[in-house]
N, C-alpha and C. Protein backbone atom coordinates (compact mmCIF):
# COMPACT_ATOMS: atom_id res chain seq x y z
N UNK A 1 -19.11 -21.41 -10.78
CA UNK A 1 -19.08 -20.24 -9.95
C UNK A 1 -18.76 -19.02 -10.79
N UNK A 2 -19.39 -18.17 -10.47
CA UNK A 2 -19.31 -16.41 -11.04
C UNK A 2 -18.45 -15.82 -10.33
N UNK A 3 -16.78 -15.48 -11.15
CA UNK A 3 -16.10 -14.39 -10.23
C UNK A 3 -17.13 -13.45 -9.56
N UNK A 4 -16.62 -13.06 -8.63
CA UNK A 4 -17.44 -11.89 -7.71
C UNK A 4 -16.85 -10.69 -7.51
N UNK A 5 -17.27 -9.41 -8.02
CA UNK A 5 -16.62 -8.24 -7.94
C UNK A 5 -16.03 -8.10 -6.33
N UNK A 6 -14.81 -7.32 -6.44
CA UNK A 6 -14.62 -6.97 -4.77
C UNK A 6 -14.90 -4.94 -5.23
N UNK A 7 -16.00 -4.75 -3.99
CA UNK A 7 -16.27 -3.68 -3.68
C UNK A 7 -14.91 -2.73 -2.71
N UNK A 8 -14.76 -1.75 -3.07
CA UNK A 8 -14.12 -0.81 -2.54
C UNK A 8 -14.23 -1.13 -1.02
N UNK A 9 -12.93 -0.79 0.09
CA UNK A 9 -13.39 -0.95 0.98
C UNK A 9 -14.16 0.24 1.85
N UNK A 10 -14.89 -0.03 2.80
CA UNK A 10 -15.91 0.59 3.69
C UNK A 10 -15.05 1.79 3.99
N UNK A 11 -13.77 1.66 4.43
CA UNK A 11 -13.02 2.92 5.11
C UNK A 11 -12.43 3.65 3.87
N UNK A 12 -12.44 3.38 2.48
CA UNK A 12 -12.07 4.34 1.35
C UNK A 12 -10.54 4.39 1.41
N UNK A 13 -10.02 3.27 1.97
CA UNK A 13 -8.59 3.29 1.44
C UNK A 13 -8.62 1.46 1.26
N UNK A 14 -6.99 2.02 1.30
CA UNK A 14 -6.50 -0.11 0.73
C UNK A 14 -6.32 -0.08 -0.36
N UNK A 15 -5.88 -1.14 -0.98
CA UNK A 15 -5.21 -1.32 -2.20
C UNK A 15 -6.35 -1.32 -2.99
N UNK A 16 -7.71 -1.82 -2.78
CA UNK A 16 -8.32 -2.41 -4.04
C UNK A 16 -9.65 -0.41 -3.81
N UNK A 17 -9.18 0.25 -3.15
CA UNK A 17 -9.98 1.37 -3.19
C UNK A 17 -9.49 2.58 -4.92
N UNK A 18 -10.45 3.01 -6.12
CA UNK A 18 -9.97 3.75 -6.48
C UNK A 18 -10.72 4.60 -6.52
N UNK A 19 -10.89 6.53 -7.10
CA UNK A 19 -11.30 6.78 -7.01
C UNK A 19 -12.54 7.22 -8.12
N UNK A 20 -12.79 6.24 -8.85
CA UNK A 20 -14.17 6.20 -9.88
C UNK A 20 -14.87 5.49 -8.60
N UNK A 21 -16.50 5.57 -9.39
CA UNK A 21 -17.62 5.28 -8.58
C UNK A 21 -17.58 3.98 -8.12
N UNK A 22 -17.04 2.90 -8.55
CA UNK A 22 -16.75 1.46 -7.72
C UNK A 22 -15.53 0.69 -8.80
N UNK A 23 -14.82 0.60 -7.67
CA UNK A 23 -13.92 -0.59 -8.00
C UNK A 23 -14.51 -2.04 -8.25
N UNK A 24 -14.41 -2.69 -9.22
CA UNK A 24 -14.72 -4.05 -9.59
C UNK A 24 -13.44 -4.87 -10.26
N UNK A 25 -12.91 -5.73 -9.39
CA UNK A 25 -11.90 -6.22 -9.64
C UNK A 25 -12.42 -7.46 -9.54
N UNK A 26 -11.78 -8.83 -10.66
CA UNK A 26 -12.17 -9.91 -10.31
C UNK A 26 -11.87 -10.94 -9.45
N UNK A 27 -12.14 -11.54 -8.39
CA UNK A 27 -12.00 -12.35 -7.46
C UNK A 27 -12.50 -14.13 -7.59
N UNK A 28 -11.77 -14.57 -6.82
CA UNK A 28 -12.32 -16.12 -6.66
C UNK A 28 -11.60 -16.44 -5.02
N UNK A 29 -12.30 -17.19 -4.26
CA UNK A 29 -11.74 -17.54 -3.34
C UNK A 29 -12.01 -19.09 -3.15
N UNK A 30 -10.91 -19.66 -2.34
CA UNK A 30 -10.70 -20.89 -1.94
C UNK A 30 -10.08 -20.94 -1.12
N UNK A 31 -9.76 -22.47 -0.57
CA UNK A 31 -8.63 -22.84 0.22
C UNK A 31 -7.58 -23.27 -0.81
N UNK A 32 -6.46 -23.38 0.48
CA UNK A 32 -4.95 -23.79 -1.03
C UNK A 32 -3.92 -23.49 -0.03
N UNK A 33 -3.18 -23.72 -1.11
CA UNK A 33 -1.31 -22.76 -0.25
C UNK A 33 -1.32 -22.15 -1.83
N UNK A 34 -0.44 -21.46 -1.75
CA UNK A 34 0.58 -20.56 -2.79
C UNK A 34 2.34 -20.65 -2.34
N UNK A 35 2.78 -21.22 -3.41
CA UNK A 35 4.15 -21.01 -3.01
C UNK A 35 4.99 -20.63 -4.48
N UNK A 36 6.13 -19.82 -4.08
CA UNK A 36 6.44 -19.60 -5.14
C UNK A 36 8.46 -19.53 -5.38
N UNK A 37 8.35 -19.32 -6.91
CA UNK A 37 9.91 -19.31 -7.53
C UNK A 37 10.20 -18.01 -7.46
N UNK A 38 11.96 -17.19 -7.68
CA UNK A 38 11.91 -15.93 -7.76
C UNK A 38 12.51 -16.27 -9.18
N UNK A 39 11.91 -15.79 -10.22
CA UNK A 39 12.14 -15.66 -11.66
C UNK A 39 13.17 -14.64 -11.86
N UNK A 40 13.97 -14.70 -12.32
CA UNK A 40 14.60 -13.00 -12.62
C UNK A 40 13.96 -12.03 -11.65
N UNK A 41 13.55 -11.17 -12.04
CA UNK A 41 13.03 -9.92 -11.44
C UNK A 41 11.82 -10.15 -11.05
N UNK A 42 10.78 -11.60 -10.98
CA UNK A 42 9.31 -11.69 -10.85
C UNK A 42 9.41 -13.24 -9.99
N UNK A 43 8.27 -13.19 -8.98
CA UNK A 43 7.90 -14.48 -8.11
C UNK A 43 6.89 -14.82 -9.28
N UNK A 44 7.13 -15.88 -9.19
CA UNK A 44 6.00 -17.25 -10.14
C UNK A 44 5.84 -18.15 -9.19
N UNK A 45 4.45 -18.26 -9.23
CA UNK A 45 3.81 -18.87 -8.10
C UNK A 45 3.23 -19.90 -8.15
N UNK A 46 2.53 -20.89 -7.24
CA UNK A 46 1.98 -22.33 -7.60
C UNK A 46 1.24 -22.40 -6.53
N UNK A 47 -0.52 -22.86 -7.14
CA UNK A 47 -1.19 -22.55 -6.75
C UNK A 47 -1.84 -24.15 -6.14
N UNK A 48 -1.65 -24.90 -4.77
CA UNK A 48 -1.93 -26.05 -4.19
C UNK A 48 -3.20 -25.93 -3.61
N UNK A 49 -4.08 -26.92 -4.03
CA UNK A 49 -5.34 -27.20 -3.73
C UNK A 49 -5.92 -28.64 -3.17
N UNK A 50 -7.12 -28.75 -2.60
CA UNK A 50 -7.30 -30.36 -2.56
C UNK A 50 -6.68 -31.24 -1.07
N UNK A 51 -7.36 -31.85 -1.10
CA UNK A 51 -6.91 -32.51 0.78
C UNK A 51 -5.17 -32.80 -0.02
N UNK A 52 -4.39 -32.60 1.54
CA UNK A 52 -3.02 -32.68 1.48
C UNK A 52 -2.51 -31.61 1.05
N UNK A 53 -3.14 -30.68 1.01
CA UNK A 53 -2.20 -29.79 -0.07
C UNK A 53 -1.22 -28.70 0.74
N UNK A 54 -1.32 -28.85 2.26
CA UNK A 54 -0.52 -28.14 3.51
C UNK A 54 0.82 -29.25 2.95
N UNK A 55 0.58 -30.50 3.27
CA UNK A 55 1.72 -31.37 2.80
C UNK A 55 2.35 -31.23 1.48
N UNK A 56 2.04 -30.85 0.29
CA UNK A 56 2.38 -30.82 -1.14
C UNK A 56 3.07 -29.43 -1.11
N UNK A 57 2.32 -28.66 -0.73
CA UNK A 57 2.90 -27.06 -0.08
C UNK A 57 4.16 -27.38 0.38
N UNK A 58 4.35 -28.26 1.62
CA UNK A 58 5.89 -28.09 2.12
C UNK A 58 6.66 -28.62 1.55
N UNK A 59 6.48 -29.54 0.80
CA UNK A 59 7.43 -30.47 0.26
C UNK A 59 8.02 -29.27 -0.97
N UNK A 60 6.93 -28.89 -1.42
CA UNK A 60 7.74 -27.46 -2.83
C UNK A 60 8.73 -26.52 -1.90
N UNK A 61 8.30 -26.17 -0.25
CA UNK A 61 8.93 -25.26 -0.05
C UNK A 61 10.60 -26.29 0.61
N UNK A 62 10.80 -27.23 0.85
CA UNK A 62 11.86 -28.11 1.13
C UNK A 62 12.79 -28.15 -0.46
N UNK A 63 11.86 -27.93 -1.07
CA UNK A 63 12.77 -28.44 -2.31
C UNK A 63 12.67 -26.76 -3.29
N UNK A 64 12.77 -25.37 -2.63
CA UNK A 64 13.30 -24.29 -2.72
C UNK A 64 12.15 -23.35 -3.27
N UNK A 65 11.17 -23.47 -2.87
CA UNK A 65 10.06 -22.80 -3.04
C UNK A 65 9.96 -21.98 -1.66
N UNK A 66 9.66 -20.73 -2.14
CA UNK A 66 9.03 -19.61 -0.58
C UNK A 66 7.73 -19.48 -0.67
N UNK A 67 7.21 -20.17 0.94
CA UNK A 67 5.44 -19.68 0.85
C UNK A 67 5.20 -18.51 0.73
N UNK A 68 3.86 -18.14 0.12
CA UNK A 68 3.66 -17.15 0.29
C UNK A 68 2.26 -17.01 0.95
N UNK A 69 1.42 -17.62 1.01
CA UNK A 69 0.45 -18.00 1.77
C UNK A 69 -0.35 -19.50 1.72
N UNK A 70 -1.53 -19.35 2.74
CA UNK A 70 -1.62 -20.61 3.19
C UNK A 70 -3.07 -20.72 3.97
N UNK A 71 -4.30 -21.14 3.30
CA UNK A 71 -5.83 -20.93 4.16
C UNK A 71 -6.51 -20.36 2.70
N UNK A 72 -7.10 -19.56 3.60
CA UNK A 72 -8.67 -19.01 2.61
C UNK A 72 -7.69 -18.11 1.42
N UNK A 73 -7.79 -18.55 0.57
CA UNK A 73 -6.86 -17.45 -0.40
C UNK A 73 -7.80 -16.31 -1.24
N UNK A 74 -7.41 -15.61 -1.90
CA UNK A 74 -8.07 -14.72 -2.61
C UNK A 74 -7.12 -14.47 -4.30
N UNK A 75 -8.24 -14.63 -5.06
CA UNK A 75 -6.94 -14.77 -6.55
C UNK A 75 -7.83 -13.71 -7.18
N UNK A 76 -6.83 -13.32 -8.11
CA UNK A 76 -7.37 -11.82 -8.54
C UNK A 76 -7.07 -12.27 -9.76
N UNK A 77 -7.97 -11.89 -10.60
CA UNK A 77 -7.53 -11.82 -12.51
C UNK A 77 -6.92 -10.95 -12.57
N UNK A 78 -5.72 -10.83 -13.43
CA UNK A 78 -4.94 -9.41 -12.95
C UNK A 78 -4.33 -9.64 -15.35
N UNK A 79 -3.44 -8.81 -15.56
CA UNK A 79 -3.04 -9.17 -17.25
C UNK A 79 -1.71 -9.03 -16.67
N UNK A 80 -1.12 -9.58 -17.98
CA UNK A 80 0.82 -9.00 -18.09
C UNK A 80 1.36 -8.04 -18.56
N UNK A 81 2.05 -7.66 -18.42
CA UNK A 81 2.31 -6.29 -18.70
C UNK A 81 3.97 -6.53 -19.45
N UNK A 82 4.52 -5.83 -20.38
CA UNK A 82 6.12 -5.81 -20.99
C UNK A 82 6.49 -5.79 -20.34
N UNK A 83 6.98 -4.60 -18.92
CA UNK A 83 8.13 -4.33 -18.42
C UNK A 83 7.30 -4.56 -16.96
N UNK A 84 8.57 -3.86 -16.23
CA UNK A 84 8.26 -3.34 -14.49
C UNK A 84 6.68 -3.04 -14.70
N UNK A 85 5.91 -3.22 -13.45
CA UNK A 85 6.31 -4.30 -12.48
C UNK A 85 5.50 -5.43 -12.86
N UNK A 86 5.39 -5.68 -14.25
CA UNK A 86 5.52 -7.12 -14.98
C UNK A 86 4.00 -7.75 -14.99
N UNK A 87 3.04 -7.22 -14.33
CA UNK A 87 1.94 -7.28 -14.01
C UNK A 87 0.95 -6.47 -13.30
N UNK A 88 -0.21 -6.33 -13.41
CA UNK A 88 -1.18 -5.41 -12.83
C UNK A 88 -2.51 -6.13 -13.21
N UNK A 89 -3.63 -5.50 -12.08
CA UNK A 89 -4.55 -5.85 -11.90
C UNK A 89 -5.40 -4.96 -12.13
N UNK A 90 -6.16 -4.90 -13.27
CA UNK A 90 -7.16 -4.07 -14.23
C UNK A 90 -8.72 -3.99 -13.39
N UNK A 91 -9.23 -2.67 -13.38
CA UNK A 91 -10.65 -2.56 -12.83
C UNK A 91 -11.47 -1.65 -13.86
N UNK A 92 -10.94 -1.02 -14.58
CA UNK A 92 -11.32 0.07 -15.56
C UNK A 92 -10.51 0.56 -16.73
N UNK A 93 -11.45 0.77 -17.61
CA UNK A 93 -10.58 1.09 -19.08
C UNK A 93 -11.28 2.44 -19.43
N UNK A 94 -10.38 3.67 -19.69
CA UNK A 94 -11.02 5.34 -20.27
C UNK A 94 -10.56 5.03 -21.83
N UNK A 95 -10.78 4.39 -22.58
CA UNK A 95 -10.23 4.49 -24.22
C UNK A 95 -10.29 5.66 -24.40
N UNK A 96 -9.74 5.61 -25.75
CA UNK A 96 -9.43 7.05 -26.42
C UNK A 96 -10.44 7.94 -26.91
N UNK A 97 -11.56 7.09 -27.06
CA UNK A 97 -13.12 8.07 -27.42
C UNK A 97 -13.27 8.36 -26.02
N UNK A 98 -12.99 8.22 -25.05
CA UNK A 98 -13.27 8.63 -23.53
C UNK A 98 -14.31 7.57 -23.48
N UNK A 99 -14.88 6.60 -23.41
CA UNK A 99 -15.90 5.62 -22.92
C UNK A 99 -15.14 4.88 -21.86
N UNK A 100 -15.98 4.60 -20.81
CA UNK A 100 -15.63 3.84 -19.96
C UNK A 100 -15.97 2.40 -19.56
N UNK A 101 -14.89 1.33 -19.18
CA UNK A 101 -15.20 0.20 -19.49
C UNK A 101 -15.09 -0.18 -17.92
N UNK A 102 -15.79 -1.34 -17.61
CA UNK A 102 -15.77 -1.45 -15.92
C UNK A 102 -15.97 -3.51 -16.30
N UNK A 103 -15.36 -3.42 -14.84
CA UNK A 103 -15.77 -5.07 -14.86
C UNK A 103 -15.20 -6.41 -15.31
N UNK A 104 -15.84 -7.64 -15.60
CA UNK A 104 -15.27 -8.53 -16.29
C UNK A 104 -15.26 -7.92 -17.87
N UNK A 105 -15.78 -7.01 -18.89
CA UNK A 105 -15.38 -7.12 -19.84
C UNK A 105 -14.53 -5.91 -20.55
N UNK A 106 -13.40 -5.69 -18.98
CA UNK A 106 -12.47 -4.60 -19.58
C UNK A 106 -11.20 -6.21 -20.26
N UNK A 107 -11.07 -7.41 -19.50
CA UNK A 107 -10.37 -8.35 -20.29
C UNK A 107 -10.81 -8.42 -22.03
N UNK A 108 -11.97 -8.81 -22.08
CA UNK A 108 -12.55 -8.78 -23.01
C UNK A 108 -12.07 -7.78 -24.35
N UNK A 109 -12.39 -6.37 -23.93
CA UNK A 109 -12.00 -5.11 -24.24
C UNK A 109 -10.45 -5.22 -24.47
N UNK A 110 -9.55 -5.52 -23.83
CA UNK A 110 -8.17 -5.66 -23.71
C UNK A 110 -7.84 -6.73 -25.21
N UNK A 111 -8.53 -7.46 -24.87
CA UNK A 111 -8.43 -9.11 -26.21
C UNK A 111 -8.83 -8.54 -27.43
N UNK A 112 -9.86 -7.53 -27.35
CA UNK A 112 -10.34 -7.19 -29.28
C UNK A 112 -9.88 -5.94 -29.24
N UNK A 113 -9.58 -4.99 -28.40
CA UNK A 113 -9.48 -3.28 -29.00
C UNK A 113 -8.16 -2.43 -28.65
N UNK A 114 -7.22 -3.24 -27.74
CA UNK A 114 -6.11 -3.09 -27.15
C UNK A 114 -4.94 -2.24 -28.30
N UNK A 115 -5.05 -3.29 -29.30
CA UNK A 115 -3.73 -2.88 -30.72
C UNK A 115 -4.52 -1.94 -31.13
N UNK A 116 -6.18 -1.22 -30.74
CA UNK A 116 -6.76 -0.67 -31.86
C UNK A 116 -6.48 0.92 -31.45
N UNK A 117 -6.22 0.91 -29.95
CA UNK A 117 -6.79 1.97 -29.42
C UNK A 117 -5.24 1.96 -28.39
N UNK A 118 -3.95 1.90 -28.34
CA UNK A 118 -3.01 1.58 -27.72
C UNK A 118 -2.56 2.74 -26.57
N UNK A 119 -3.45 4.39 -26.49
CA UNK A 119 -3.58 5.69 -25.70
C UNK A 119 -4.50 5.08 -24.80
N UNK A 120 -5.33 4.49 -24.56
CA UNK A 120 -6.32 3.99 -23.41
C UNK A 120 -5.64 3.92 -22.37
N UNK A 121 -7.06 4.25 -21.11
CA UNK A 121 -5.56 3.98 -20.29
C UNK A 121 -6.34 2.92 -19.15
N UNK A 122 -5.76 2.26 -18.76
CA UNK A 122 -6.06 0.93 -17.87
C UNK A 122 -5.61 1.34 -16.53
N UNK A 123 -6.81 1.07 -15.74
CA UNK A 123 -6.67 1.55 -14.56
C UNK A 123 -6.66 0.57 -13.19
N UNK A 124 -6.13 0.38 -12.87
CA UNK A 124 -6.18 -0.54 -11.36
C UNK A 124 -5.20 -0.62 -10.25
N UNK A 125 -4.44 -1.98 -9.75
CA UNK A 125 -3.64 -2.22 -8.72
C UNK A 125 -2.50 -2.62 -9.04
N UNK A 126 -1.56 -2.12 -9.13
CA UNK A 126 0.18 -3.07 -9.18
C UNK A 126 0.38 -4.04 -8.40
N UNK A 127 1.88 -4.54 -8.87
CA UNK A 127 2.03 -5.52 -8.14
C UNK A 127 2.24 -5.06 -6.68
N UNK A 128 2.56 -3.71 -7.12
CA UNK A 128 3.36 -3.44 -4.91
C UNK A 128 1.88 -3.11 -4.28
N UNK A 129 0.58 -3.70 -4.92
CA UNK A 129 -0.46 -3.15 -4.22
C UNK A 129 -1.04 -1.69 -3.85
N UNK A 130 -0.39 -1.14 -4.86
CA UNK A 130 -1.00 0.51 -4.85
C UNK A 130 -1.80 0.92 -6.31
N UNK A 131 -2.28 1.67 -6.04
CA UNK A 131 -3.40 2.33 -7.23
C UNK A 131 -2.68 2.69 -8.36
N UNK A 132 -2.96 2.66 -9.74
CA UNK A 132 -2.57 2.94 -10.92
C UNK A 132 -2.89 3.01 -11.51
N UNK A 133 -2.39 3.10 -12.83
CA UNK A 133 -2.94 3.23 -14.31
C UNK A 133 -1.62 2.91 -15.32
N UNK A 134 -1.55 2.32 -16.34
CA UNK A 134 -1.06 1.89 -17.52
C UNK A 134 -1.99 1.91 -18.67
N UNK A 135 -0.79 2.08 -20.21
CA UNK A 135 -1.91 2.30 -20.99
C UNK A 135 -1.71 1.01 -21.42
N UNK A 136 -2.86 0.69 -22.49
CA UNK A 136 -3.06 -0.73 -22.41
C UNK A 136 -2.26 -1.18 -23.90
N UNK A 137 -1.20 0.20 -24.24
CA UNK A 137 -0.05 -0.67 -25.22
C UNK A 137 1.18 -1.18 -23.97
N UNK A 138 0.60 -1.22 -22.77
CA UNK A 138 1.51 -1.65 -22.16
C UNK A 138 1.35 -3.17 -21.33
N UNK A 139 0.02 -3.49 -22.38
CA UNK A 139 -0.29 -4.76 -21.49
C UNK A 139 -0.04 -5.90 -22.68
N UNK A 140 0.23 -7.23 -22.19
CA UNK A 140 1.01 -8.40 -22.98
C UNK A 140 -0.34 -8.80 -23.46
N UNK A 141 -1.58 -8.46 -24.36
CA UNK A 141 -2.67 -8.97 -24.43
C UNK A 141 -2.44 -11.03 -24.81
N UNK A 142 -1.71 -10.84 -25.56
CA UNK A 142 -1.05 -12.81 -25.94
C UNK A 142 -1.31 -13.25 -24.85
N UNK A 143 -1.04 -12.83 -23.24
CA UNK A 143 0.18 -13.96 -22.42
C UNK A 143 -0.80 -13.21 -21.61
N UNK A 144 -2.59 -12.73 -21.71
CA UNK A 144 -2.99 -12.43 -20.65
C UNK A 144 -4.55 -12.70 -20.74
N UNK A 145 -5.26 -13.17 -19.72
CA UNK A 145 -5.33 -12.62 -18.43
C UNK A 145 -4.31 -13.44 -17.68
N UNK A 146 -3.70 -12.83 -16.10
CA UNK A 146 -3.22 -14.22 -15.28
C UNK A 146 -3.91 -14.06 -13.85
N UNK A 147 -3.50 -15.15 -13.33
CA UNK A 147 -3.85 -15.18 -12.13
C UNK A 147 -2.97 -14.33 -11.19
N UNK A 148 -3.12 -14.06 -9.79
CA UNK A 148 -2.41 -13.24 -9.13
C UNK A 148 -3.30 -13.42 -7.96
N UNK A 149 -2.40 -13.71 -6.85
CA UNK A 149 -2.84 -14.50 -5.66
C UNK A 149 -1.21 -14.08 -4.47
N UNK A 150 -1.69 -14.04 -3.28
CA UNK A 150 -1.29 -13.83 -2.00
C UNK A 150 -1.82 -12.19 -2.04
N UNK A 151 -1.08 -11.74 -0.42
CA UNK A 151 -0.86 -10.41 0.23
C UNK A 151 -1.12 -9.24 -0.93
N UNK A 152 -2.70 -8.70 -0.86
CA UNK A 152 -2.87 -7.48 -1.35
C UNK A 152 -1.47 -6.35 -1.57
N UNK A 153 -0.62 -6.33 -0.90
CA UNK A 153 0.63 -5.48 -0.69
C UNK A 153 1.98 -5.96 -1.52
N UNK A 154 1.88 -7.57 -1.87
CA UNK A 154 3.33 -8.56 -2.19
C UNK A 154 2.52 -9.69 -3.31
N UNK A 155 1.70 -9.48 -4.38
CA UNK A 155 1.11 -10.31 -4.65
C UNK A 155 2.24 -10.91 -5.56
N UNK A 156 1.83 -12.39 -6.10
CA UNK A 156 2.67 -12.80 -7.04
C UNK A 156 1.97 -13.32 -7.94
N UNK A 157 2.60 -13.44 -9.42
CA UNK A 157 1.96 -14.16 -10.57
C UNK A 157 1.56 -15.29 -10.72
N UNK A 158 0.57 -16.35 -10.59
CA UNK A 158 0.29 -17.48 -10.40
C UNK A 158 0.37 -18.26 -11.90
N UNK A 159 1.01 -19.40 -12.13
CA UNK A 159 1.43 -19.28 -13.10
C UNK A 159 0.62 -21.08 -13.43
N UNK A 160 1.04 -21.60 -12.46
CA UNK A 160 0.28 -23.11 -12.28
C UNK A 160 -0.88 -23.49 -11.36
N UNK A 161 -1.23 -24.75 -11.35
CA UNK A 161 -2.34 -25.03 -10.35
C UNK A 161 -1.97 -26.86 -10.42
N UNK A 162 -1.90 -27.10 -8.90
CA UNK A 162 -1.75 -28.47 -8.31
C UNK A 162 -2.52 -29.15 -7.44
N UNK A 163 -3.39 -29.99 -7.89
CA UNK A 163 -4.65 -30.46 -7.74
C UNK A 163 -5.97 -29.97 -8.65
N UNK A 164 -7.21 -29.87 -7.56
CA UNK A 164 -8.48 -29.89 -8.57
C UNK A 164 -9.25 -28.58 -7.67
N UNK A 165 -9.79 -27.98 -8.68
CA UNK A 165 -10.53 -26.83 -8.27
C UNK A 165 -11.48 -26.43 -8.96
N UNK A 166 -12.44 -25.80 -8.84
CA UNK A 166 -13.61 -25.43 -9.53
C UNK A 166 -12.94 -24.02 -9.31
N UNK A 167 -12.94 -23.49 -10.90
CA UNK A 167 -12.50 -22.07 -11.10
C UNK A 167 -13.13 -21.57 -12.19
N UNK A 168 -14.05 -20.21 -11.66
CA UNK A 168 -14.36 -19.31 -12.87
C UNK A 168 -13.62 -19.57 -14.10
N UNK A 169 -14.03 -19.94 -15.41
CA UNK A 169 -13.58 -19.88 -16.77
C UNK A 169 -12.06 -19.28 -16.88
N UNK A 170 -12.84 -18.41 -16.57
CA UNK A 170 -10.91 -17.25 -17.42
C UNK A 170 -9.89 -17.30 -16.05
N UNK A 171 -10.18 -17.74 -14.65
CA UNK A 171 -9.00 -18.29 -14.06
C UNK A 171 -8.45 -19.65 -14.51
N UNK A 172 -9.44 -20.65 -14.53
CA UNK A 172 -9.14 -21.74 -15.04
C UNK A 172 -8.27 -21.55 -16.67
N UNK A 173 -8.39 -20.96 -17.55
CA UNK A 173 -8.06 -20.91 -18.56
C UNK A 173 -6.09 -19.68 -18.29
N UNK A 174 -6.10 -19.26 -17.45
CA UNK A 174 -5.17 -18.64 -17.00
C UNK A 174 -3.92 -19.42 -16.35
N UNK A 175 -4.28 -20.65 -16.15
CA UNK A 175 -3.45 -21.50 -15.27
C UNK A 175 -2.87 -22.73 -15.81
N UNK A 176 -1.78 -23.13 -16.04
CA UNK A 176 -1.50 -24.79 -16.90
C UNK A 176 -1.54 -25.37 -14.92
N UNK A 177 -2.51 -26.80 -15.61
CA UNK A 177 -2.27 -27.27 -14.16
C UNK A 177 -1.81 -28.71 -14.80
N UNK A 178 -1.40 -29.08 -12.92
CA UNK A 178 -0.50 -29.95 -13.25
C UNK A 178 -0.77 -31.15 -12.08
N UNK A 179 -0.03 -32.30 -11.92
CA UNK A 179 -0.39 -33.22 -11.11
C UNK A 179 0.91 -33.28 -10.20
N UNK A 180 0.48 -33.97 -9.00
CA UNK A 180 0.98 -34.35 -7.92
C UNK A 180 2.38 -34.80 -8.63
N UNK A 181 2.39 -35.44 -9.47
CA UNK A 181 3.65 -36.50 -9.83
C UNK A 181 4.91 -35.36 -10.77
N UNK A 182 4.44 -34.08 -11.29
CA UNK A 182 5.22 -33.09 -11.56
C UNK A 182 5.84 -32.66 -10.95
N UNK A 183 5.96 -32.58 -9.41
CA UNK A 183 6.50 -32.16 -8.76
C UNK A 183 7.96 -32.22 -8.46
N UNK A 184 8.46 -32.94 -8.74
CA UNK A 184 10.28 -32.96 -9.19
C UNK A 184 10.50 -31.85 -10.53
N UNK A 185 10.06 -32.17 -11.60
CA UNK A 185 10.04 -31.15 -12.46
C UNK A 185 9.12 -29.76 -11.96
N UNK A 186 8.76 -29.29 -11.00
CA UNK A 186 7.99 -28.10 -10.71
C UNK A 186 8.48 -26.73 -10.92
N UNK A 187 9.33 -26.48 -10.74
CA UNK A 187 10.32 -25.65 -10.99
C UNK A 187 10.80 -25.16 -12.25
N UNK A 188 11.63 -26.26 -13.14
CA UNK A 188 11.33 -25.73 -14.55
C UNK A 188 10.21 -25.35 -14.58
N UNK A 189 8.98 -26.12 -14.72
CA UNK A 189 8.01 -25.88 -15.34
C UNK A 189 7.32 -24.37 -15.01
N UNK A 190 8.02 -23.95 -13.96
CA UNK A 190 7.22 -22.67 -13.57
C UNK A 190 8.32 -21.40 -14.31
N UNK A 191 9.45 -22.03 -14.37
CA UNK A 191 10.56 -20.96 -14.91
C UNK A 191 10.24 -21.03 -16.09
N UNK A 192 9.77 -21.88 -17.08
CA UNK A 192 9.33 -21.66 -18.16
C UNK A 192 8.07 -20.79 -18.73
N UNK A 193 7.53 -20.39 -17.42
CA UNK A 193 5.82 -20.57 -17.99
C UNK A 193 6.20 -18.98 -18.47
């Protein structure tokens, strides 16, 4: 499957609206739950897939996990960022020659030209779901792309994946997954990631 750009919405607001000629943010959708840890200052999240996974879902949230959602999900490629608010979700890059980068290969762009060009400025969605920009010496290029999944408004960092899923490349490559039987250890493993 080919991530699929999400288009601006129809009414010209919402989180994923900016104001260049189209927003292209990357998407994947499925079914699942999301539940997650509160890390220090950041939710780390775990991403349940696969028949049972309403059941695998509760059992994380019994044993101190908070849902955060649950049905048709929507996961966003989003990078890491050093500080507050620890993550963001990239749609456009203005580098320092002024060229503009759009799409799946502002990641790309981020991976080879990031240390080269560190005034660029990276443009998209925060975590509180509002419009922005960071420059891209402010993005963790090492420790990125990640996933980022629930509530356009409350999203959280997706850090694992439990069960089996067919996922675009660079989500799949974004995610340590793990099996049913991790689940006693789930927790470290997400406080570590």
């Amino acid at each position: 499957m080919t991530p699929t750009p999400t288009p601006p919405p129809k009414n010209g607001g919402g989180a994923l609206a900016h104001s260049m000629n189209q927003t292209t943010i990357l998407t994947h959708q499925l079914e699942g739950a999301i539940v997650a840890y509160a890390v220090n200052e950041l939710l780390k999240g775990v991403l349940v897939v696969g028949p049972g996974y309403p059941a695998i879902a509760g059992q994380l949230v019994k044993d101190g996990a908070q849902s955060v959602e649950q049905g048709a999900l929507m996961l966003r490629l989003g990078v890491a960022l050093y500080d507050r608010p620890f993550f963001f979700i990239p749609h456009s890059i203005i580098d320092e020659a002024g060229t503009s980068i759009q799409g799946e290969v502002v990641f790309d762009w981020l991976r080879d030209t990031a240390y080269d060009m560190p005034r660029s400025e990276v443009f998209g969605v925060t975590a509180r779901g509002k419009d922005d920009q960071v420059f891209a010496r402010d993005v963790d290029v090492e420790s990125s792309p990640i996933v980022v999944g629930g509530p356009e408004v409350s999203p959280v960092y997706v850090v694992t994946l439990i069960g089996e899923a067919r996922l675009p490349p660079r989500f799949a490559s974004a995610l340590k997954m793990l099996a049913v039987v991790d689940l006693p250890a789930i927790r470290k493993i997400v406080e570590s990631a």
